[in-house]
Protein backbone atom coordinates (compact mmCIF):
# COMPACT_ATOMS: atom_id res chain seq x y z
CA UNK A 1 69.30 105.08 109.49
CA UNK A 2 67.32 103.15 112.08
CA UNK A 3 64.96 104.45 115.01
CA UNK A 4 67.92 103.64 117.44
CA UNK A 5 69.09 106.45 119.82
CA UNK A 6 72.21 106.27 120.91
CA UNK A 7 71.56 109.89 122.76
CA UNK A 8 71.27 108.78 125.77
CA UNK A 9 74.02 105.61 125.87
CA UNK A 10 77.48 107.43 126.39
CA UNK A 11 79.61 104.10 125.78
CA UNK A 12 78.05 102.13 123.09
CA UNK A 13 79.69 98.42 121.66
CA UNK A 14 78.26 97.42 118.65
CA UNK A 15 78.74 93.60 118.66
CA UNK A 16 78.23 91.23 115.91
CA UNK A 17 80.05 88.41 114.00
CA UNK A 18 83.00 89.40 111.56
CA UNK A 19 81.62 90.77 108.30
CA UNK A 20 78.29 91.80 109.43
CA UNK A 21 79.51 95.48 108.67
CA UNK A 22 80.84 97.39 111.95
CA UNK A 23 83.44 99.18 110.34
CA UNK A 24 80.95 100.02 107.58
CA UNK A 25 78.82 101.36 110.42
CA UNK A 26 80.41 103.38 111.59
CA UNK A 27 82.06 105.20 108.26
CA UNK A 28 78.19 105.80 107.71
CA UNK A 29 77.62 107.18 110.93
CA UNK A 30 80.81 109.38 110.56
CA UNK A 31 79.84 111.13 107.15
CA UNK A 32 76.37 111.98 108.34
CA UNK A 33 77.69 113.62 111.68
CA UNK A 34 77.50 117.74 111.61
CA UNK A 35 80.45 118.81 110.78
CA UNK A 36 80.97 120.13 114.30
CA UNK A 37 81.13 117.14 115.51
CA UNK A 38 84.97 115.93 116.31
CA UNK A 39 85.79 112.82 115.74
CA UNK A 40 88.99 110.07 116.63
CA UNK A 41 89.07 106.87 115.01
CA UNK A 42 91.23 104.22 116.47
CA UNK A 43 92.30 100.92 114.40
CA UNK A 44 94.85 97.96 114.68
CA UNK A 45 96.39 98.75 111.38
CA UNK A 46 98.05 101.21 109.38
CA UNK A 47 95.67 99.62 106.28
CA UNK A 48 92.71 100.61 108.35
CA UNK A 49 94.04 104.20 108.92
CA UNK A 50 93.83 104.92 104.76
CA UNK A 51 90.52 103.07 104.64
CA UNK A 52 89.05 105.89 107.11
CA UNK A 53 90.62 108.68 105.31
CA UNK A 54 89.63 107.35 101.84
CA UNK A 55 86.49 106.16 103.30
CA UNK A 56 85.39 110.18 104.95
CA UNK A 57 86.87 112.52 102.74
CA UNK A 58 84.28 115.07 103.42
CA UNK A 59 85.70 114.71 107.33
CA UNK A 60 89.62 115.29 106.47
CA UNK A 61 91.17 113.21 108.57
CA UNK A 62 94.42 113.99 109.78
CA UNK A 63 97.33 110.90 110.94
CA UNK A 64 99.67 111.48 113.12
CA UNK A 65 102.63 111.97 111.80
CA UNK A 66 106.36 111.48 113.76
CA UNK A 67 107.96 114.47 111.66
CA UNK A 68 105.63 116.77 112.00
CA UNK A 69 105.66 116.00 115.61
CA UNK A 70 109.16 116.23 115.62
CA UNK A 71 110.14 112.97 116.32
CA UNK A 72 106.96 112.05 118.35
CA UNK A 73 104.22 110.41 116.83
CA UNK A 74 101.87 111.72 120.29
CA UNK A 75 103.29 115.67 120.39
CA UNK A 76 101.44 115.53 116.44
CA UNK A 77 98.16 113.45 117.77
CA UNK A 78 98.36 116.54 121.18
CA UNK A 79 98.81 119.03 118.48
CA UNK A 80 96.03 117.75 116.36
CA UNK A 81 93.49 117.52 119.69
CA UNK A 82 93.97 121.09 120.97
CA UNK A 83 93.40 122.27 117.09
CA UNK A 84 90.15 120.02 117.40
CA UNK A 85 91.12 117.91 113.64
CA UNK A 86 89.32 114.84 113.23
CA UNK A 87 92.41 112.24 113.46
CA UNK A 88 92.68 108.38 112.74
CA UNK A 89 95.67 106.55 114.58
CA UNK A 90 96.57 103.04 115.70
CA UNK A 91 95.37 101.18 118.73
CA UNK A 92 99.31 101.14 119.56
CA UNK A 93 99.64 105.36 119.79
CA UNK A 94 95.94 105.57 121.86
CA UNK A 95 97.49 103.04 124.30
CA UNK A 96 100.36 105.38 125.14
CA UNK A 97 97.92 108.13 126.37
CA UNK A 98 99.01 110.51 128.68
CA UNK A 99 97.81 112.82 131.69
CA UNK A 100 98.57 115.74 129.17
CA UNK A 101 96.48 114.15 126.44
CA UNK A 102 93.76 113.23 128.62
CA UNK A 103 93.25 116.80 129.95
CA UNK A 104 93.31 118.33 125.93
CA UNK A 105 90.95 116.07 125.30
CA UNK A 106 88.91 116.79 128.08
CA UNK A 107 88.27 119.82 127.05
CA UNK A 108 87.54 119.49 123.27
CA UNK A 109 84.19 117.09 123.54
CA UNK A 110 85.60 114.40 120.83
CA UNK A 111 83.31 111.15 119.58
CA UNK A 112 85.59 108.27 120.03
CA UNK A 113 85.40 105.67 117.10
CA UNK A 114 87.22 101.90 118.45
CA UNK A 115 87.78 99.45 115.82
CA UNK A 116 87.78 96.59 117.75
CA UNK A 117 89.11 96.06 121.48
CA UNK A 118 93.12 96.93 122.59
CA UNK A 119 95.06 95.76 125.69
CA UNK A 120 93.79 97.47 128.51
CA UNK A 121 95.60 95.09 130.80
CA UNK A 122 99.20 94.00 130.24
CA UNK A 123 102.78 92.81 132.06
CA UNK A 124 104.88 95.87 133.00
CA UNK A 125 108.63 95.46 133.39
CA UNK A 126 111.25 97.31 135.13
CA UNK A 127 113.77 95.48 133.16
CA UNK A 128 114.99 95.70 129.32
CA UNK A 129 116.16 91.69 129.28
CA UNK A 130 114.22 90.02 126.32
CA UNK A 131 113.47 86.67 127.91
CA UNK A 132 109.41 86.54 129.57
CA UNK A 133 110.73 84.68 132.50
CA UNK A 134 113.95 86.64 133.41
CA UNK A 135 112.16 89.74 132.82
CA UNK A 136 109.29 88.77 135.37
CA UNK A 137 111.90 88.11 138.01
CA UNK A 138 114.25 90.87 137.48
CA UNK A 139 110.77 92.98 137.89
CA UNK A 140 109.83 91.29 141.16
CA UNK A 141 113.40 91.56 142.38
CA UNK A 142 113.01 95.57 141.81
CA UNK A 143 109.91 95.61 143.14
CA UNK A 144 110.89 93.66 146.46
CA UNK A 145 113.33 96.05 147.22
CA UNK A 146 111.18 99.13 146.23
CA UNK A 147 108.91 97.68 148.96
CA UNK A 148 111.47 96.78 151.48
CA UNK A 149 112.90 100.63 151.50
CA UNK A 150 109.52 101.83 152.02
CA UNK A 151 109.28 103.69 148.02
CA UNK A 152 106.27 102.21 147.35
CA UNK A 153 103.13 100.37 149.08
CA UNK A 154 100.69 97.79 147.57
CA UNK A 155 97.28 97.97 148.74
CA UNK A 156 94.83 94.71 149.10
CA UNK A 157 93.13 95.65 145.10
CA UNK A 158 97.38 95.38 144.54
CA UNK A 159 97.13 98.87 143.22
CA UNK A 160 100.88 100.25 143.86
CA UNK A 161 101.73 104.13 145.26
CA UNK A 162 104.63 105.54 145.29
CA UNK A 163 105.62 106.73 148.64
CA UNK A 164 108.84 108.39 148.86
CA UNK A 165 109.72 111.22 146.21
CA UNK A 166 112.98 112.45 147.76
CA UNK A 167 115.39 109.32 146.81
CA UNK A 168 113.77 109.02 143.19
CA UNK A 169 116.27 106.98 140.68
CA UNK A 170 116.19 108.07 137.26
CA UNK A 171 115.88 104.65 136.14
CA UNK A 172 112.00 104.42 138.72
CA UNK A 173 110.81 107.44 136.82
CA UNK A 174 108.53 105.85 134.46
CA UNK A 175 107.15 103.46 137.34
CA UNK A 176 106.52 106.89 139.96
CA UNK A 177 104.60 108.29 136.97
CA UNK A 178 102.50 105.21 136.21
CA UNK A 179 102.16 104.79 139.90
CA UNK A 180 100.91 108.29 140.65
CA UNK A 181 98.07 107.60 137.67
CA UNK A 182 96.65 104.63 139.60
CA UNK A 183 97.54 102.86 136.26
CA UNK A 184 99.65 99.68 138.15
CA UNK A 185 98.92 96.40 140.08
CA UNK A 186 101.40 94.29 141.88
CA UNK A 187 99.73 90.78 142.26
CA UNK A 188 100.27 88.12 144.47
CA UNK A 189 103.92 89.74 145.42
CA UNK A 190 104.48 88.15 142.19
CA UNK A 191 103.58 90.25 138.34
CA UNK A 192 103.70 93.59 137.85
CA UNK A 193 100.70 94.64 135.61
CA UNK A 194 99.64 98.19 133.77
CA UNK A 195 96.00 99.39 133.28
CA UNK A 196 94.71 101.65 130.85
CA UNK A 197 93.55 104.53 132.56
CA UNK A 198 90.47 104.63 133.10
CA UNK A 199 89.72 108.35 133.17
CA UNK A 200 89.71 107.87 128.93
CA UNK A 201 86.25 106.11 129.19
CA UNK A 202 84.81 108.13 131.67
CA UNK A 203 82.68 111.09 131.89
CA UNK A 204 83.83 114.46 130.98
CA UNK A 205 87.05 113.14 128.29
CA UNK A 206 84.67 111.82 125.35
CA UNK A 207 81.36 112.62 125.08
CA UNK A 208 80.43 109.13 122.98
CA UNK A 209 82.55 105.95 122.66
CA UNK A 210 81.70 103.54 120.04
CA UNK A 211 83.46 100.28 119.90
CA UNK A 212 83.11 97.90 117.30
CA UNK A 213 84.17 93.96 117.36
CA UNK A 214 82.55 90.38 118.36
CA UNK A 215 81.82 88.84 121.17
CA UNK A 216 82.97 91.66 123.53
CA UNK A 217 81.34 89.88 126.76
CA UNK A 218 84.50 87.33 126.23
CA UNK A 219 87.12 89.89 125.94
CA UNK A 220 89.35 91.63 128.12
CA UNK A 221 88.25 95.16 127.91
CA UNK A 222 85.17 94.12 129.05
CA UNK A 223 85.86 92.81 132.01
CA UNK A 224 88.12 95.72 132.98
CA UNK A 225 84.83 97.84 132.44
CA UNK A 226 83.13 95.50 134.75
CA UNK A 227 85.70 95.81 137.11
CA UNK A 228 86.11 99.63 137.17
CA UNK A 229 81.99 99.71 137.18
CA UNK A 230 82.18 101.55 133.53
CA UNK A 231 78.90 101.08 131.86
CA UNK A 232 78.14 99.97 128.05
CA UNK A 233 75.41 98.85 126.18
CA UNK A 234 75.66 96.68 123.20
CA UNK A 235 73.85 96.86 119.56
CA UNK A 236 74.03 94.63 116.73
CA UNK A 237 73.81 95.46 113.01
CA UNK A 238 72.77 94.17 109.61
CA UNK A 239 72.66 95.62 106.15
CA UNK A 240 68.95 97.23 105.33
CA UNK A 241 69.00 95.54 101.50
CA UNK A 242 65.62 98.40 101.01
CA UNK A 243 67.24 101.35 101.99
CA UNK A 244 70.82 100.31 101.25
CA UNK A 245 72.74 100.87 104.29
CA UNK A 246 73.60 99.40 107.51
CA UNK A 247 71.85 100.56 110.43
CA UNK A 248 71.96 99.53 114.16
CA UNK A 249 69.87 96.88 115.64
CA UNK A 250 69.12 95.57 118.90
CA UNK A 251 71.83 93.01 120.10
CA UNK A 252 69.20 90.39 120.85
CA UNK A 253 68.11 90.54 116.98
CA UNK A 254 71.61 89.84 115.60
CA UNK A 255 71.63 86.24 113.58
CA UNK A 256 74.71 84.66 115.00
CA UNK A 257 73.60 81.15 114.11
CA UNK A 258 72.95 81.39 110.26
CA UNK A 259 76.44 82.89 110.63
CA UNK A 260 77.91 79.81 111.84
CA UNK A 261 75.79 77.76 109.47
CA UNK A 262 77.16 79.71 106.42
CA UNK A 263 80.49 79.04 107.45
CA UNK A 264 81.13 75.47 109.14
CA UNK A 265 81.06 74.09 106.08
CA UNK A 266 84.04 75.99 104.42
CA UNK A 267 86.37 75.25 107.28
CA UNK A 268 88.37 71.97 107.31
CA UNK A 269 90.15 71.18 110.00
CA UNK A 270 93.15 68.82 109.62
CA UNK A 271 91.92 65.24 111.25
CA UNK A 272 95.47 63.34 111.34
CA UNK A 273 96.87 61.81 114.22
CA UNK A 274 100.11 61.89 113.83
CA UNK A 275 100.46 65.47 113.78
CA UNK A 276 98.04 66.37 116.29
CA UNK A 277 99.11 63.88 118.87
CA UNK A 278 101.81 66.93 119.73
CA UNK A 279 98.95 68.55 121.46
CA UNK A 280 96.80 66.31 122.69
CA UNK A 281 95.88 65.97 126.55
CA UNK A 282 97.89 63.75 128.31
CA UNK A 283 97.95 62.56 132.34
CA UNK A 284 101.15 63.50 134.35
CA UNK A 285 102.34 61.20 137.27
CA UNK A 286 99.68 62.42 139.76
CA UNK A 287 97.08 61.16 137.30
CA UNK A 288 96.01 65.04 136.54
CA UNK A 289 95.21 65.09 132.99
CA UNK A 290 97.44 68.22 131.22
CA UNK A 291 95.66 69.95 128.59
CA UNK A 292 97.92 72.67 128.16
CA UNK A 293 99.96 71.30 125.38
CA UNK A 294 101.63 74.05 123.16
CA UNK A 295 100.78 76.95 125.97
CA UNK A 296 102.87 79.71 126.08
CA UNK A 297 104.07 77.47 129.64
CA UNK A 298 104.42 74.97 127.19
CA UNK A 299 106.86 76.45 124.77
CA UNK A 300 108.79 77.10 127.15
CA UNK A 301 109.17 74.30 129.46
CA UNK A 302 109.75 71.80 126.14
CA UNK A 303 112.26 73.49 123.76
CA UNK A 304 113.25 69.96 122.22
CA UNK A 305 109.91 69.43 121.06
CA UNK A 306 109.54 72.67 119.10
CA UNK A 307 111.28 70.95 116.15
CA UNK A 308 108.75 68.23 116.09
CA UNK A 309 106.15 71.14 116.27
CA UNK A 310 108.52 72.74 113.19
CA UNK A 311 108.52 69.38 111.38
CA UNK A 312 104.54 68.74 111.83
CA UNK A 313 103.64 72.29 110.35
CA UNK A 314 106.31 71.24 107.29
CA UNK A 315 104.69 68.01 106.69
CA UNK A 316 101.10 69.53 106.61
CA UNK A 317 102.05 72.56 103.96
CA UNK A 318 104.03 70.14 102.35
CA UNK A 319 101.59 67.02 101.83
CA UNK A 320 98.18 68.60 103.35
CA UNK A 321 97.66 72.02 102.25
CA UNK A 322 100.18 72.44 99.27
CA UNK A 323 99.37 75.62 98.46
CA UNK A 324 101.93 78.74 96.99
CA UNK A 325 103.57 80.33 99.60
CA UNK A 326 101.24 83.57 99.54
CA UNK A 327 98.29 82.02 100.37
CA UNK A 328 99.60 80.15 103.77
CA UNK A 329 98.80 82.26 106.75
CA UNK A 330 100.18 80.76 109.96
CA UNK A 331 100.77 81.87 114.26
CA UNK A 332 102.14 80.77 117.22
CA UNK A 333 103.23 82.94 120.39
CA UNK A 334 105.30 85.74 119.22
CA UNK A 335 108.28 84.86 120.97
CA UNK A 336 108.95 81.39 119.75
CA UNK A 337 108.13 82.24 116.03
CA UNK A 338 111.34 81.93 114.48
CA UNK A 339 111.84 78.63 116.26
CA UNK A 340 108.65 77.48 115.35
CA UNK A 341 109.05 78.19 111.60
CA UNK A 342 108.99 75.43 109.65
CA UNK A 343 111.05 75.18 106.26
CA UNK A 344 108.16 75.80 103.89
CA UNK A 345 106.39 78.49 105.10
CA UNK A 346 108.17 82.24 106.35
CA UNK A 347 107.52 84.94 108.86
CA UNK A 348 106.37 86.99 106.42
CA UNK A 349 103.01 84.24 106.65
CA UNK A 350 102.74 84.85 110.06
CA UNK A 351 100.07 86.78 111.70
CA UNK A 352 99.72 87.55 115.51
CA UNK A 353 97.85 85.22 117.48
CA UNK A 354 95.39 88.58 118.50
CA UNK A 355 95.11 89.61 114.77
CA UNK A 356 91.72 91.39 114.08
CA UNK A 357 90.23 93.86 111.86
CA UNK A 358 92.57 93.44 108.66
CA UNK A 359 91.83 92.57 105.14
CA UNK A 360 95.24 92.37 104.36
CA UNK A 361 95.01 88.21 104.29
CA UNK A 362 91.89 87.61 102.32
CA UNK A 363 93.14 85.35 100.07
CA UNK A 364 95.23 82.75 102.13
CA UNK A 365 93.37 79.74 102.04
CA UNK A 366 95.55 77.06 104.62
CA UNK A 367 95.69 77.94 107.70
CA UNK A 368 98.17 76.88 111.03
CA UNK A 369 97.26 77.58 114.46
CA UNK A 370 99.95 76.75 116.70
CA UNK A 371 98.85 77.61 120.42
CA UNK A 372 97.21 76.62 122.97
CA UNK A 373 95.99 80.17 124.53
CA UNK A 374 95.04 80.97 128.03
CA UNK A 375 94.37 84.17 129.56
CA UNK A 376 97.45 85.07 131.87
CA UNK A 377 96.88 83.49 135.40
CA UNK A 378 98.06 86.97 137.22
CA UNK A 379 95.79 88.61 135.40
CA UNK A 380 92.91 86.05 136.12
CA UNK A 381 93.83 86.64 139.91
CA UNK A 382 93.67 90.18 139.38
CA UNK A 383 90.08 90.20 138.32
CA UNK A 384 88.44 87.68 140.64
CA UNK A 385 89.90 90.24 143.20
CA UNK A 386 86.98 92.04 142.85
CA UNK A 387 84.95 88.55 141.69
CA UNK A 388 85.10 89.57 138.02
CA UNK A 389 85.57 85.71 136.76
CA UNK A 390 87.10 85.10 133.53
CA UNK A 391 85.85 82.75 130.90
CA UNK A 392 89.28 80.75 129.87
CA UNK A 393 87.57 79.04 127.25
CA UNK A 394 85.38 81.37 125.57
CA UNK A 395 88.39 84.12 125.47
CA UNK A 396 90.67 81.55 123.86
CA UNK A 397 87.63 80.71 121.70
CA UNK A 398 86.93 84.45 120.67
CA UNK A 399 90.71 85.20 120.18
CA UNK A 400 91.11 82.01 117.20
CA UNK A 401 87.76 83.32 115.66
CA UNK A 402 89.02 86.48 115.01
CA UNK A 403 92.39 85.35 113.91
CA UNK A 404 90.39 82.89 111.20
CA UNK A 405 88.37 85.45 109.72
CA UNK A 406 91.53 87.07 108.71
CA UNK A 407 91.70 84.48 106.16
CA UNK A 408 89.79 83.72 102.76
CA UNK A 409 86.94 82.45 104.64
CA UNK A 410 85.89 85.79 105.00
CA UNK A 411 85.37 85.95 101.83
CA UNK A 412 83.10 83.01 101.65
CA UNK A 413 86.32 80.72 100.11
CA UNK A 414 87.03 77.32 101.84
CA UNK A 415 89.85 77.15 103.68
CA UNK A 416 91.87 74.43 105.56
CA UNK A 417 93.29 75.29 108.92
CA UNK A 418 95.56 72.78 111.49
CA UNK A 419 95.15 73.12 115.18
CA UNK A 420 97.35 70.71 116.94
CA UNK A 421 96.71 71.51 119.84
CA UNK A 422 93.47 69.50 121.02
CA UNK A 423 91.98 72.01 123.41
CA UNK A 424 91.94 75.00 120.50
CA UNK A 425 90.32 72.33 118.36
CA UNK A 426 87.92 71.48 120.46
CA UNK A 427 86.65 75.04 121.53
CA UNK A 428 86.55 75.52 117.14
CA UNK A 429 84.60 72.68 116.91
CA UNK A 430 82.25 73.92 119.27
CA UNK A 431 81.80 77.42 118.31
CA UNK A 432 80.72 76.26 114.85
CA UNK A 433 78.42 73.80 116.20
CA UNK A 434 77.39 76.11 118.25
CA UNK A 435 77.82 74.04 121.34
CA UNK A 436 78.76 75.31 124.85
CA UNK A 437 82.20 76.44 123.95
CA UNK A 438 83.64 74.10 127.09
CA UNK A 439 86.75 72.11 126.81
């Protein structure tokens, strides 16, 4: 291993491009740990889960499981704490933490292994309706009137408290809990958002946290580090070809350039103009040009122009990238998906626009990125409360990176990709330039 000491960094993020070897890090870090030493590894898939537990068998890593737990996925991972197992679980069980779980662990001094970042900051609803936009107002509606009968109080960081416990409706509960945790923010009268508490990262529940992904200055969870004041410091790594292994190395030493050398060249973006005028920028009648073509805002302001969208990804599998059906690979925003689908590729293609740390699409060779991505303006305003200023571009940038490197490129393959919308092309263009990522 290297001369590094982490002994005296409590939150450590080992950041460096996709396939420099965190993962692989870290599985060497966790089979030389005493066997004292507790461990939970959290990862984005269910793929990744099995890779650990193949990975460590000398660790025995436990999953949790939803029968043994009796229907509950978390009463297993509680069980599994208190009995001090080493356990590997998904980012989407670790997100559901609760006071209950944060006390167990607490006590039982775990090392906490974090395959890449998770939402830390999210919407919240009060309402079950399906539609973004009537949810969001059914939400402010209920919280209005929570405020208006004096239940609960915003203060200026919008962090909401619930005030009155005596006229509790059942169907509040879950907000008076959240509330009570310090785990919600009411912005601008306006979203409704939910935090991650912050109590997990720390002092006193884990005595290490390692997280490993890319770029982690242009990611959420760092700013909401920032923003709580929670302390990291960052490493890079490389593969030691002498000894054989990976090993940590400072951050400043990590060769992001040759990186983007290596792999400019195998990336073809789609130059047509046809089929990327959809998303091109474009001046509206005050003379303000729009670049937010195929935004989430987007999708949802122009519904008859999702068929043209449809049509344009059909014409470029069909005439572009004519490739079988299994090695496509293809995302848009979640909820406009099944409109967006064209006629020659399927859902089963598709892969979230936040996709990281898979394998599972290592062969798929052309590529469709269809959205335009911003960070959530409520949630912008939420950070430059406490003037914690959010990089628009270089998240949007970091996001599509990751999403990419799902893809046979990984694997050193070429690959063709199309990006209608101008912006996302722009910041890709960029990046592998290595040009201010600016748009």
């Amino acid at each position: 291993m290297s001369k590094i000491d982490f002994s005296e960094d409590r939150v450590v993020v080992v950041d460096a491009p996709p396939g420099f070897g965190k993962t692989s890090l870290a599985i060497q870090q966790i089979r030389e740990l005493p066997d004292d030493n507790k461990i939970i590894y959290i990862t984005p898939f269910l793929s990744e889960v099995k890779r650990i537990i193949d990975s460590c068998p000398n660790k025995n890593f436990v999953q949790p499981n939803v029968r043994v737990g009796r229907g509950s996925k978390m009463n297993h991972l509680l069980y599994l704490v208190l009995h001090g197992k080493n356990i590997v679980s998904t980012h989407a069980l670790f997100s559901n933490i609760s006071d209950e779980m944060v006390n167990a662990l607490r006590v039982n001094n775990y090392t906490l292994y974090l395959d890449e970042v998770f939402q830390t900051i999210e919407n919240y609803s009060i309402s079950n309706v399906t539609n973004r936009k009537d949810k969001d107002a059914v939400t402010k509606q209920d919280m209005t009137s929570l405020i208006a009968k004096g239940y609960v109080e915003i203060d200026d960081d919008y962090v909401v408290s619930w005030i009155d416990n005596e006229n509790l409706l059942s169907k509040y509960e879950p907000l008076k809990k959240l509330a009570d945790r310090k785990s919600l923010y009411y912005v601008n009268d306006s979203l409704l958002l939910w935090s991650f508490p912050t109590d997990v990262f720390r002092e006193g529940i884990f005595n290490k946290i390692f997280i490993m992904t890319y770029n982690f200055d242009y990611q959420i969870q760092s700013s909401y580090y920032i923003y709580h004041g929670i302390e990291y410091v960052k490493y890079g790594v490389r593969y030691n070809e002498l000894k054989k292994e990976y090993e940590p190395i400072e951050y400043d030493l990590v060769d992001e350039l040759s990186w983007k050398n290596l792999i400019k060249n195998k990336i073809h973006i789609l130059d047509n103009d046809k089929l990327n005028r959809i998303g091109d920028v474009y001046r509206k009648a005050n003379n303000i040009p729009y670049k937010a073509a195929l935004s989430l805002a987007w999708f949802e302001n122009n519904p008859n122009l999702i068929r043209t969208l449809s049509d344009n990804i059909d014409n470029y599998y069909k005439h572009y990238a004519p490739v079988p059906a299994n090695m496509r690979l293809w995302t848009t925003f979640k909820t406009f998906a099944k409109k967006v689908k064209s006629r020659n590729v399927s859902m089963r293609a598709w892969l979230p626009l936040n996709a990281r740390a898979t394998n599972d699409y290592a062969e798929r060779t052309a590529l469709c990125y269809a959205a335009n991505r911003y960070v959530n303006p409520f949630i912008y305003q939420f950070f430059s409360k406490r003037e914690v200023l959010l990089d628009q571009d270089k998240i949007s940038a970091t996001e599509m990176i990751q999403w990419i490197w799902r893809s046979a490129v990984r694997n050193g393959q070429e690959i063709q990709i199309y990006i209608p919308s101008k912006r996302m092309r722009t910041l890709l263009e960029k990046f592998l330039n290595n040009e201010e990522v600016v748009f």
